[in-house]
N, C-alpha and C. Protein backbone atom coordinates (compact mmCIF):
# COMPACT_ATOMS: atom_id res chain seq x y z
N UNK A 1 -1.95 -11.81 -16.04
CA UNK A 1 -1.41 -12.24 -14.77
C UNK A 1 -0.06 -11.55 -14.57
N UNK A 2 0.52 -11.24 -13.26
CA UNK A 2 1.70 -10.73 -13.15
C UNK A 2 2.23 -11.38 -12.76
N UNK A 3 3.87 -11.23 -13.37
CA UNK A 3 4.70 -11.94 -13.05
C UNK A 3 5.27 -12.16 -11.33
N UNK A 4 6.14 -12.89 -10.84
CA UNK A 4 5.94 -12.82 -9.23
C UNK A 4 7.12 -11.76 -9.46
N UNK A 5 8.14 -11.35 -10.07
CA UNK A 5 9.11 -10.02 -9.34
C UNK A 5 8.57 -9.01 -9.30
N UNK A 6 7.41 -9.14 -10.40
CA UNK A 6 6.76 -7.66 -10.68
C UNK A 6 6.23 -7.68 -9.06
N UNK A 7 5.19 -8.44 -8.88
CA UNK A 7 4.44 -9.03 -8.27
C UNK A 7 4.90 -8.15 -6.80
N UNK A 8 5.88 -8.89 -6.73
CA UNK A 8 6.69 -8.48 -5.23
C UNK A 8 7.01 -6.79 -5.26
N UNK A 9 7.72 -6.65 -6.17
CA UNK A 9 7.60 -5.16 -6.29
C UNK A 9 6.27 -3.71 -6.02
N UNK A 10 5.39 -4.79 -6.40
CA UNK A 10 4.15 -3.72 -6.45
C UNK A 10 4.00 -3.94 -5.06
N UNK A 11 3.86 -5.47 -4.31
CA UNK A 11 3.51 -5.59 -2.89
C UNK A 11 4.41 -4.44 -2.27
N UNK A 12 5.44 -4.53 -2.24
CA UNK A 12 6.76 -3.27 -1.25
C UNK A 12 6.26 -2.40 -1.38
N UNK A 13 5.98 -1.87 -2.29
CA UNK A 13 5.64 -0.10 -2.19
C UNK A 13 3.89 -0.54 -1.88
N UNK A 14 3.02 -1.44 -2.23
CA UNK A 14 1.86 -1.04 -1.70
C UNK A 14 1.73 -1.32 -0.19
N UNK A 15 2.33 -2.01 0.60
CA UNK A 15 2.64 -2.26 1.84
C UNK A 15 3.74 -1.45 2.75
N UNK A 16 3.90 -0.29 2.14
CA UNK A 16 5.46 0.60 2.68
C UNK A 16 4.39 1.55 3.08
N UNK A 17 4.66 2.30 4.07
CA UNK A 17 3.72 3.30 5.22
C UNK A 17 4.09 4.70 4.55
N UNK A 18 5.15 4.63 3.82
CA UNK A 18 5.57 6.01 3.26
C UNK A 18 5.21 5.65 1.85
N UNK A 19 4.54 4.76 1.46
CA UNK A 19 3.73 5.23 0.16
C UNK A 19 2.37 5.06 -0.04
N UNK A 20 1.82 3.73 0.45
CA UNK A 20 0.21 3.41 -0.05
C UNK A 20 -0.24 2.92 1.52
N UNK A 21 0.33 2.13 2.02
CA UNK A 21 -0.35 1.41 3.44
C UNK A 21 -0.62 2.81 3.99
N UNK A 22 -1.36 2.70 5.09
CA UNK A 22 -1.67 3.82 6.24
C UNK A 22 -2.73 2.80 7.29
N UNK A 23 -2.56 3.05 8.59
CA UNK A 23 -3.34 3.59 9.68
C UNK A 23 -4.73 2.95 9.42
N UNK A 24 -5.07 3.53 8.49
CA UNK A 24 -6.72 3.10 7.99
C UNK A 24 -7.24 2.56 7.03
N UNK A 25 -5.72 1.97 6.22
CA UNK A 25 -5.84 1.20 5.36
C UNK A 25 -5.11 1.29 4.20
N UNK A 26 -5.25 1.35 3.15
CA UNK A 26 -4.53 1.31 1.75
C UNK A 26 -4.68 2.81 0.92
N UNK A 27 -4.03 3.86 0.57
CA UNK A 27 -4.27 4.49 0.22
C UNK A 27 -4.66 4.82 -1.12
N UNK A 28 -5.29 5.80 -1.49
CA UNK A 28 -5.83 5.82 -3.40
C UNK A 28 -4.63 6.22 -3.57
N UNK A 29 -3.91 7.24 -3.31
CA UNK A 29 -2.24 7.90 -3.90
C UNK A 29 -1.42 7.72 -2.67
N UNK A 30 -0.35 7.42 -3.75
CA UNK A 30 0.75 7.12 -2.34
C UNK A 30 1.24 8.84 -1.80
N UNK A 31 1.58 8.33 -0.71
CA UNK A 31 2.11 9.47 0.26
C UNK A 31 3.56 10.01 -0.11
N UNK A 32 4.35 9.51 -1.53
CA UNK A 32 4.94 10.03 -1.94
C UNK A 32 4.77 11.15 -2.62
N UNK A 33 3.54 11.70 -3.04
CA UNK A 33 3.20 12.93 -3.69
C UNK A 33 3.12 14.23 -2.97
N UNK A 34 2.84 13.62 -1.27
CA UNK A 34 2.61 14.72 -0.09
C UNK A 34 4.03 15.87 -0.43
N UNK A 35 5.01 14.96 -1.03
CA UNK A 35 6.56 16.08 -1.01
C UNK A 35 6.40 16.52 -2.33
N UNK A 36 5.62 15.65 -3.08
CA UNK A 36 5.91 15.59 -4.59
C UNK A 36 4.44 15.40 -5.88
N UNK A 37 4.21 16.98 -5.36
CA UNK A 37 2.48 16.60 -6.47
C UNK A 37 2.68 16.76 -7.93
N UNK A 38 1.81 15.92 -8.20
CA UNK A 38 1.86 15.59 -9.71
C UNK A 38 1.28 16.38 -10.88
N UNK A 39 1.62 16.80 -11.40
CA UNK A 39 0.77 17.59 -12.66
C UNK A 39 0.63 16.99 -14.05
N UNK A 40 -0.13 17.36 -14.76
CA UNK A 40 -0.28 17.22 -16.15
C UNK A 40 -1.01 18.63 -17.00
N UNK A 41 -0.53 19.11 -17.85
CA UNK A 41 -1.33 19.97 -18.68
C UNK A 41 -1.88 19.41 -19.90
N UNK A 42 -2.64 19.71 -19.83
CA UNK A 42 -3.84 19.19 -20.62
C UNK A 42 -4.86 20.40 -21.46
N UNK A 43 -4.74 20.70 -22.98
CA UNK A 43 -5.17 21.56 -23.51
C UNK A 43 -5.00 23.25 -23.15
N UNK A 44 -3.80 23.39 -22.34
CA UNK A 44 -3.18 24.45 -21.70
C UNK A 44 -3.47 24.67 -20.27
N UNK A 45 -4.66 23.62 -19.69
CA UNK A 45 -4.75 24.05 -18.36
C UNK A 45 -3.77 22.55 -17.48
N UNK A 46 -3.61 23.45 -16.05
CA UNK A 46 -2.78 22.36 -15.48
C UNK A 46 -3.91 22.09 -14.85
N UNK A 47 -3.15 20.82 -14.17
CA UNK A 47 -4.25 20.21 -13.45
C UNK A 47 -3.44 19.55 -12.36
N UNK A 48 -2.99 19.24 -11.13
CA UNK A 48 -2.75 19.15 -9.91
C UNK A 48 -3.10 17.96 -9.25
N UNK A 49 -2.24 16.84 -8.24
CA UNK A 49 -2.80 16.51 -7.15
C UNK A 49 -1.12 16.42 -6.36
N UNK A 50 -1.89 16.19 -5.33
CA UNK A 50 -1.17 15.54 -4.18
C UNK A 50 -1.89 14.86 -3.02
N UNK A 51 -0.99 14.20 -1.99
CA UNK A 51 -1.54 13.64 -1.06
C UNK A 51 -1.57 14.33 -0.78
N UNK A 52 -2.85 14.43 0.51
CA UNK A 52 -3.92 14.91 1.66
C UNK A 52 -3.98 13.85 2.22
N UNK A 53 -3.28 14.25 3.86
CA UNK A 53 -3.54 13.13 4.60
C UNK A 53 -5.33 13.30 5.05
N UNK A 54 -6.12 12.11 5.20
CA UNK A 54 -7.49 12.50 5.68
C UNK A 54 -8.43 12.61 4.02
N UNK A 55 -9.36 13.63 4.24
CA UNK A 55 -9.94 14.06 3.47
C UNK A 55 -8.89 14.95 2.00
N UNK A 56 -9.22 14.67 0.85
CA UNK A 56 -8.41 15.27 -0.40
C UNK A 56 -8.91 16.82 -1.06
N UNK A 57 -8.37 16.97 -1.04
CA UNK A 57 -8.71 18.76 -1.24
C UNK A 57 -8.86 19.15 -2.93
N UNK A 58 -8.68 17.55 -3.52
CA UNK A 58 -8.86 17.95 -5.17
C UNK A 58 -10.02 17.08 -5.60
N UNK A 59 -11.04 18.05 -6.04
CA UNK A 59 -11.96 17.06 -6.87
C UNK A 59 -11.66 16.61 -7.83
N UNK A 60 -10.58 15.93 -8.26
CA UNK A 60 -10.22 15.42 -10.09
C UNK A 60 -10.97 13.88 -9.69
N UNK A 61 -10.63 13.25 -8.43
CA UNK A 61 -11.00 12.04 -8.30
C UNK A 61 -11.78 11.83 -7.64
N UNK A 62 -13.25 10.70 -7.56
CA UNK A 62 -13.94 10.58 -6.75
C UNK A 62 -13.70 9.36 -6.05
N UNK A 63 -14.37 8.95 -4.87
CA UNK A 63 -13.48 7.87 -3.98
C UNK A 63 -13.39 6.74 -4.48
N UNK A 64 -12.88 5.89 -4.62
CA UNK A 64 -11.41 4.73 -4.58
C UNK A 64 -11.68 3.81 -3.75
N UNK A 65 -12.47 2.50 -4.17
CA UNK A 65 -12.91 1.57 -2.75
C UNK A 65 -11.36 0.81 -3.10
N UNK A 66 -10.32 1.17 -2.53
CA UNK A 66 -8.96 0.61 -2.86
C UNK A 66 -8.84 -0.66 -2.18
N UNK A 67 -8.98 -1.03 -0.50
CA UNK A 67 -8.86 -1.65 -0.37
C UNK A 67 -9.55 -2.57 -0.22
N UNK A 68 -11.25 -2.87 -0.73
CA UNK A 68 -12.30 -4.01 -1.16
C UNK A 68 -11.52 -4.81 -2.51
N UNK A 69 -11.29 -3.58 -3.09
CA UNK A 69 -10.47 -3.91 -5.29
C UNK A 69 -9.35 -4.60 -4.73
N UNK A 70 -8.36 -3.98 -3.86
CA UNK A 70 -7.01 -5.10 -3.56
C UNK A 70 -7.46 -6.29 -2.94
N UNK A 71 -8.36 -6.67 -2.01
CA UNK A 71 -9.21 -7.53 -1.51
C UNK A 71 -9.21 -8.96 -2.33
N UNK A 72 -10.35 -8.12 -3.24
CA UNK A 72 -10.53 -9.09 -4.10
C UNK A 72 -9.69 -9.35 -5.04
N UNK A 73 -8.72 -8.09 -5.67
CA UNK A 73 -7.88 -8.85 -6.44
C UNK A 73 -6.98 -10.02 -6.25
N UNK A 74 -6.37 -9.75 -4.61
CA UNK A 74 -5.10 -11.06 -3.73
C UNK A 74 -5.95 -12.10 -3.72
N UNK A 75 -7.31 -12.13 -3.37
CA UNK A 75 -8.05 -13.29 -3.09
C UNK A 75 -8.18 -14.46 -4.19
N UNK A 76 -8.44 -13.69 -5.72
CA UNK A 76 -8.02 -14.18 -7.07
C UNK A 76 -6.85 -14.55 -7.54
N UNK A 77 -5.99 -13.97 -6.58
CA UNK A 77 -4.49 -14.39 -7.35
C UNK A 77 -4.16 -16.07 -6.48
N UNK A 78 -4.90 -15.44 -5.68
CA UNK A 78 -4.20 -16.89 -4.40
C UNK A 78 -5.29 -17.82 -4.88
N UNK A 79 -6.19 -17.61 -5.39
CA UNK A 79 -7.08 -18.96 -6.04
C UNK A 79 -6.45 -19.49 -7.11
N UNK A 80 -5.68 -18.55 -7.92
CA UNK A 80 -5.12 -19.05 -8.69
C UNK A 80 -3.04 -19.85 -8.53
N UNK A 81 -3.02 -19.13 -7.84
CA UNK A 81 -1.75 -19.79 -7.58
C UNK A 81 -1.44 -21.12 -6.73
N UNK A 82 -2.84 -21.35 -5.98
CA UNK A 82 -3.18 -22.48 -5.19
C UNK A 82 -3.81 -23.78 -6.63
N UNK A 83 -4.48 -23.42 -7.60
CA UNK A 83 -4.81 -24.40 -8.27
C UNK A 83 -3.81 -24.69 -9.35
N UNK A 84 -2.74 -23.80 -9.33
CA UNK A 84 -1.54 -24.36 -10.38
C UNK A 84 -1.40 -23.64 -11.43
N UNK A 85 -2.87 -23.28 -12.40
CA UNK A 85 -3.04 -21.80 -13.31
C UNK A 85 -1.89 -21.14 -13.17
């Protein structure tokens, strides 16, 4: 379970338009990467993403039902914070 500062914290940035919220919903990567893509090397090769507004131009990931998973995750938390748990 998370704690509620954490809690609140993750809500701000997942509800902030300049990182995860959008237009059409919740995004898989926040829109902070659009300035700022991420890398990792891995066995000498790099490997790349960034935001793409729309359609993503990197196959590393396949789609992300993000906002059904946040859905159901708030729906669980509020069952639980409503019965006292």
């Amino acid at each position: 379970m998370v704690q509620t500062d954490r809690l609140k914290a993750l809500l701000k940035r997942l509800l902030d338009e300049n990182e995860f919220l959008s237009g059409g919903g919740i995004r898989a990567l926040s829109k902070y990467h659009e300035a700022h893509p991420y890398s990792v090397t891995i066995n000498g090769e790099v490997h790349s993403i960034q935001y793409d507004p729309g359609d993503s131009t990197s196959d590393m990931f396949g789609a992300i039902p993000t906002g059904g998973a946040l859905f159901g995750y708030l729906s669980t938390l509020s069952l639980y914070s409503l019965s006292g748990v």
